[in-house]
Protein backbone atom coordinates (compact mmCIF):
# COMPACT_ATOMS: atom_id res chain seq x y z
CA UNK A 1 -0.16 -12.59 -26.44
CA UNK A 2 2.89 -12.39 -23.88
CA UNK A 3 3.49 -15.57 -21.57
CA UNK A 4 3.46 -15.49 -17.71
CA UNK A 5 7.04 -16.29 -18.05
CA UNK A 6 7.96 -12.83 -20.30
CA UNK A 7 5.89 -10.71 -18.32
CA UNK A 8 8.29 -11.97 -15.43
CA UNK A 9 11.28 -11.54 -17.61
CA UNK A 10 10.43 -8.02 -18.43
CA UNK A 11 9.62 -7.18 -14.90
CA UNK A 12 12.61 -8.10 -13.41
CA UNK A 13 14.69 -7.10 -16.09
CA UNK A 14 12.98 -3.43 -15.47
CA UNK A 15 13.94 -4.06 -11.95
CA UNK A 16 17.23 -4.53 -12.47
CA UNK A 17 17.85 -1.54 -15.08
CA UNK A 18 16.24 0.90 -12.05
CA UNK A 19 18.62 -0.68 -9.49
CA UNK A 20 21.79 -0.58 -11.82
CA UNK A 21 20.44 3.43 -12.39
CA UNK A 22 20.32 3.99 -9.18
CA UNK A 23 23.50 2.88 -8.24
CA UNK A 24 21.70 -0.26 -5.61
CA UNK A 25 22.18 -4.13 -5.62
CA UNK A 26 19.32 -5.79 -7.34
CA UNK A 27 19.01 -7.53 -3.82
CA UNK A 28 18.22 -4.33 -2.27
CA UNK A 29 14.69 -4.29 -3.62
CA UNK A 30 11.82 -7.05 -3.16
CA UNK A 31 9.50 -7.60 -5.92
CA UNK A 32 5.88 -7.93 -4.29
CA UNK A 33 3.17 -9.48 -6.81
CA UNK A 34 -0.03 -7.90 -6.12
CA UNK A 35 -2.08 -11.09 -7.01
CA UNK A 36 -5.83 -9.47 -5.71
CA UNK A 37 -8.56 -10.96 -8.68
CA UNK A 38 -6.07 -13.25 -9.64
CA UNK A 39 -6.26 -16.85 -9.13
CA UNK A 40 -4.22 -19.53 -7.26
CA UNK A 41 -3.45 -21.10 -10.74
CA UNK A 42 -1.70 -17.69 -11.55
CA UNK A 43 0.15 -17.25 -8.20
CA UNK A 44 1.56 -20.94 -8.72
CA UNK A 45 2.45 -20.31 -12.50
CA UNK A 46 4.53 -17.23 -11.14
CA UNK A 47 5.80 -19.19 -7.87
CA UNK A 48 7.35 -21.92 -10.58
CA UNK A 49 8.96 -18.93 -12.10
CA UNK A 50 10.64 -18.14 -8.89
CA UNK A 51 8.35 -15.48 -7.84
CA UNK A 52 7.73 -15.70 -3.67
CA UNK A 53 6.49 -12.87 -2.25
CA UNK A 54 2.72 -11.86 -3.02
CA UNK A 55 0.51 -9.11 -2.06
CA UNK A 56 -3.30 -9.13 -1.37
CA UNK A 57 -5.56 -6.73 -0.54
CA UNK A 58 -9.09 -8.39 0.24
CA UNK A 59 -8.50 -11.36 3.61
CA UNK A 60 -11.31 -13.84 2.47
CA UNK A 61 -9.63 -14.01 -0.81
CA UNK A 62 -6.47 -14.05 0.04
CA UNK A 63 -7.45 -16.79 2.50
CA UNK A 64 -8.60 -19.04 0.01
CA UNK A 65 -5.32 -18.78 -1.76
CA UNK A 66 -3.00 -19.24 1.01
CA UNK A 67 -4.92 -22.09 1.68
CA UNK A 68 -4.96 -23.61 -1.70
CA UNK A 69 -1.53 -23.43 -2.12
CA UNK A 70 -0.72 -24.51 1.53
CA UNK A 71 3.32 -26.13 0.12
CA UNK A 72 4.91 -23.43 -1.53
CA UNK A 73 7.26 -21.55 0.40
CA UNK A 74 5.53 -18.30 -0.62
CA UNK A 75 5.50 -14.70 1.24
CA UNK A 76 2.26 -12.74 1.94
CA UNK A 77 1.51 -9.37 2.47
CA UNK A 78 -1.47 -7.80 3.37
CA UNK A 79 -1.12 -4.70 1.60
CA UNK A 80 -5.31 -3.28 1.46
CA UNK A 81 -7.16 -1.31 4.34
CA UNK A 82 -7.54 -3.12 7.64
CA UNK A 83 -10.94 -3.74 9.10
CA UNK A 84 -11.10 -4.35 13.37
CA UNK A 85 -12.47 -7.43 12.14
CA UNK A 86 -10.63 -9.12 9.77
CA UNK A 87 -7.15 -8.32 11.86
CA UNK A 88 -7.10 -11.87 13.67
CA UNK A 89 -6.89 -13.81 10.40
CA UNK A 90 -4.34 -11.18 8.81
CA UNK A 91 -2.06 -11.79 12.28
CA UNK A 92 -2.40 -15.28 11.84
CA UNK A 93 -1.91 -15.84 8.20
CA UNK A 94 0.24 -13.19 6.76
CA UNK A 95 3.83 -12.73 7.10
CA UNK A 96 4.06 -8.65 6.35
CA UNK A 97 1.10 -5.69 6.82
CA UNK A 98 1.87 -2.84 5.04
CA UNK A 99 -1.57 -1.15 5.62
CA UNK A 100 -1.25 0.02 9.16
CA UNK A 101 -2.30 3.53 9.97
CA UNK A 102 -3.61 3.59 13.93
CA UNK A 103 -3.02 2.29 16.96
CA UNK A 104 -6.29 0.36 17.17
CA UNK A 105 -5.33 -1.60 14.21
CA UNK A 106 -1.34 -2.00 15.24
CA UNK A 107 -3.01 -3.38 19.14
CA UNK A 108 -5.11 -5.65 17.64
CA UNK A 109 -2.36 -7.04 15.51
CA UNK A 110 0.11 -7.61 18.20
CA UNK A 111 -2.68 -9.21 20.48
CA UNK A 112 -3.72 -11.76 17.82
CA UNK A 113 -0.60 -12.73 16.54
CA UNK A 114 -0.04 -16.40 17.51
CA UNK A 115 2.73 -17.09 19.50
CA UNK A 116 4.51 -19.86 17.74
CA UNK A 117 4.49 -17.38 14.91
CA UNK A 118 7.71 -14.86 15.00
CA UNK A 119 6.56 -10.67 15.19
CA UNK A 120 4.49 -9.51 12.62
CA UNK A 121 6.49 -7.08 9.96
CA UNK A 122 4.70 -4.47 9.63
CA UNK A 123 4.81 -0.88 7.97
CA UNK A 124 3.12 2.30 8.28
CA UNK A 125 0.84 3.13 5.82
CA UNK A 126 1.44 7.10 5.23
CA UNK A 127 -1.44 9.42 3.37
CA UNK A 128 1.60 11.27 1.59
CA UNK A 129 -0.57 13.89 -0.35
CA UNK A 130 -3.02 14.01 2.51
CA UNK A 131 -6.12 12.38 0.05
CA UNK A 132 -9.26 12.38 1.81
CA UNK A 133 -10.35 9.46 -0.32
CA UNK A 134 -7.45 7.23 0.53
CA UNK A 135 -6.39 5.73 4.12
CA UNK A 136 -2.98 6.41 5.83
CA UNK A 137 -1.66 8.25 8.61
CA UNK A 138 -0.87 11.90 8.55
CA UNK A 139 3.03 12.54 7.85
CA UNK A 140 2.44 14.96 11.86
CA UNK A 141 1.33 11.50 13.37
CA UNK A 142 3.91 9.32 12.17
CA UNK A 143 6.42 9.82 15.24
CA UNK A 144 3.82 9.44 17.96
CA UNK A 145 2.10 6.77 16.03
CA UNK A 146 5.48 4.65 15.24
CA UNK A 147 7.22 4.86 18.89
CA UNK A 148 3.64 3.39 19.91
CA UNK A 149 3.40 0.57 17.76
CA UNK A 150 7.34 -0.38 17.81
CA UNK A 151 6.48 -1.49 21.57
CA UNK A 152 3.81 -3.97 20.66
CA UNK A 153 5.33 -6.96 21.25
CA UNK A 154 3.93 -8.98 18.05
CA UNK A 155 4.92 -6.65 15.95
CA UNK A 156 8.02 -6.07 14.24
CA UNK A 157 8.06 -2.48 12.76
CA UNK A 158 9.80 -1.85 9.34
CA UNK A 159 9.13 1.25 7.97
CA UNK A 160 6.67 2.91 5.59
CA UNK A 161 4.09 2.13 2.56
CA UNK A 162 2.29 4.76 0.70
CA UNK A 163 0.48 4.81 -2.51
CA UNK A 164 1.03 8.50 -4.20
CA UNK A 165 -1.82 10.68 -6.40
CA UNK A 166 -1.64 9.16 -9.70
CA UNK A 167 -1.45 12.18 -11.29
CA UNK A 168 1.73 12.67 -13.08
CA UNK A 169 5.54 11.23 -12.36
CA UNK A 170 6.55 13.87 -11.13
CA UNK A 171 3.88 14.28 -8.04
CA UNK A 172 5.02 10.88 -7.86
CA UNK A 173 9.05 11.20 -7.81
CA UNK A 174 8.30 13.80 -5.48
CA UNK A 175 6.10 11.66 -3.13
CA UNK A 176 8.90 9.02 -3.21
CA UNK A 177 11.51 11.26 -1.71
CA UNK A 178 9.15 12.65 0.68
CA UNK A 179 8.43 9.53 2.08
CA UNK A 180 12.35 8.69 2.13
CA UNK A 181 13.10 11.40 4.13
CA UNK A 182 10.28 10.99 6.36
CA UNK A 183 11.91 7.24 7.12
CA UNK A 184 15.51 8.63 7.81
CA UNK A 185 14.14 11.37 10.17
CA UNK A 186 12.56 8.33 11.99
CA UNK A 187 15.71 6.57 11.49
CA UNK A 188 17.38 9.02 14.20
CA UNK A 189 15.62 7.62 16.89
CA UNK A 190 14.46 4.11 15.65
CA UNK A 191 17.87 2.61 13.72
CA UNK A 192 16.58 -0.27 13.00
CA UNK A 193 13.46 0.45 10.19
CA UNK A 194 14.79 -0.40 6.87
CA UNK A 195 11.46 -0.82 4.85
CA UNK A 196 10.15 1.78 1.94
CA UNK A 197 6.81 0.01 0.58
CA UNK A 198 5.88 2.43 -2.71
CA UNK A 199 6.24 2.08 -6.32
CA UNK A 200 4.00 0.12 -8.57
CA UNK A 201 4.03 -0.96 -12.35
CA UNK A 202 3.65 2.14 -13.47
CA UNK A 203 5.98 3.94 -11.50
CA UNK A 204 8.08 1.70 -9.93
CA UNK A 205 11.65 2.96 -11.39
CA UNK A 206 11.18 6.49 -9.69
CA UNK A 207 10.62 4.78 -6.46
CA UNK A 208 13.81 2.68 -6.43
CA UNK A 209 15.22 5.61 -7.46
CA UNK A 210 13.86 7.07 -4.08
CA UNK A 211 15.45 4.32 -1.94
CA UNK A 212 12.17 1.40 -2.20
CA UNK A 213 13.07 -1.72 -0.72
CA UNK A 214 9.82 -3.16 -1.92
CA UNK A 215 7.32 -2.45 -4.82
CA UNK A 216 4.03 -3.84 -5.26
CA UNK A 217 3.85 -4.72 -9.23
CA UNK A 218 0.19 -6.28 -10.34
CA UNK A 219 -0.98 -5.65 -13.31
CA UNK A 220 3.07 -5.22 -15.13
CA UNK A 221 3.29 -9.25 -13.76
CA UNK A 222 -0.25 -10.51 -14.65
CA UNK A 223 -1.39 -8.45 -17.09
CA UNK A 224 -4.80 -6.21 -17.72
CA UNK A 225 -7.63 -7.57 -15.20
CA UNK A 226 -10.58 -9.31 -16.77
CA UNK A 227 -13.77 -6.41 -16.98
């Protein structure tokens, strides 16, 4: 049975073979563990490993780890679909959103952010093959909807997230590039978004390969979920 520890090894070796292949720093990409289903134990055995950044995608679960592990200097992202309810615990207890696709959801955010707490980073989540079953913005929205929410003040815009049809790598490469070029044609009026959210442990290479600065890695980290 592999460890926690070689999963981790493996991982970020993988990480750093897609970087070198791409011709990027290894420091260019951040490795996001999506720990949803998985336990505080695990997030902690993965934190000692030198793991800090962790994605979630259900807020009453996620709240009970961030709460359980209230000393490590972790890094959470809230990275499912966004209910009007549940966005005044996300503001207050999350550090990135890569989920957001409307303007109700952005408002809400930037309202109920506290105000000791620095902007909210937050991303765009884009419906890049236009899936009926999955959430996102249309890619015709995205101007309109980003010049909107860069001028909330609790937020702090960063770029993009999709999650592609899992259909085949190469719907998937092509996704990736798609999304990259829908950041640097935002890029000509708004300089300062730096953030591709897409890749995941199946796919992840082709999406550094695209230009990801962060990929969201669960079960290639923690192994097959329980059934």
């Amino acid at each position: 049975m592999e460890t926690p520890e070689r999963r981790y090894q493996q991982v970020q070796a993988a990480v750093e073979a897609a970087c070198n292949a791409a011709g990027r720093p290894r420091q260019a990409v951040t490795l996001v563990a999506v720990s949803k289903t998985r336990s505080a134990t695990d997030i902690a055995t993965l934190a000692r490993l030198g793991q800090r950044d962790f994605g979630e995608n259900y807020l009453q679960e996620a709240l009970d780890k961030i709460h359980a592990l209230p000393d490590q200097p972790l890094v959470w992202h809230f990275i499912g679909p966004i209910q009007s309810n549940k966005t005044r615990d996300i503001a207050a207890h999350f550090h990135w959103v890569h989920s957001v696709d409307r303007l109700k959801i952005a408002r809400r955010l930037s309202e109920q952010r506290p105000p000791h707490l620095p902007p909210l980073n937050v991303c765009l989540q884009v419906n890049i093959d236009a899936e009926t079953s999955k959430s996102g913005a249309a890619e015709a929205d995205l101007p309109d909807l980003a010049h909107a929410v860069d001028a909330l003040p609790g937020l702090q815009l960063r770029g993009l997230m999709a999650i592609p049809r899992a259909d085949s790598s190469d719907n998937n490469r092509a996704a990736f590039q798609r999304l990259a070029m829908t950041l640097s044609s935002l890029r000509n009026t708004m300089p300062a978004l730096d953030t591709l959210s897409m890749g995941m442990s199946n796919d992840f290479p082709e999406a550094i390969a695209a230009g990801a600065t962060h990929i969201r890695v669960g079960t290639a980290l923690f192994g097959p979920r329980d059934t």
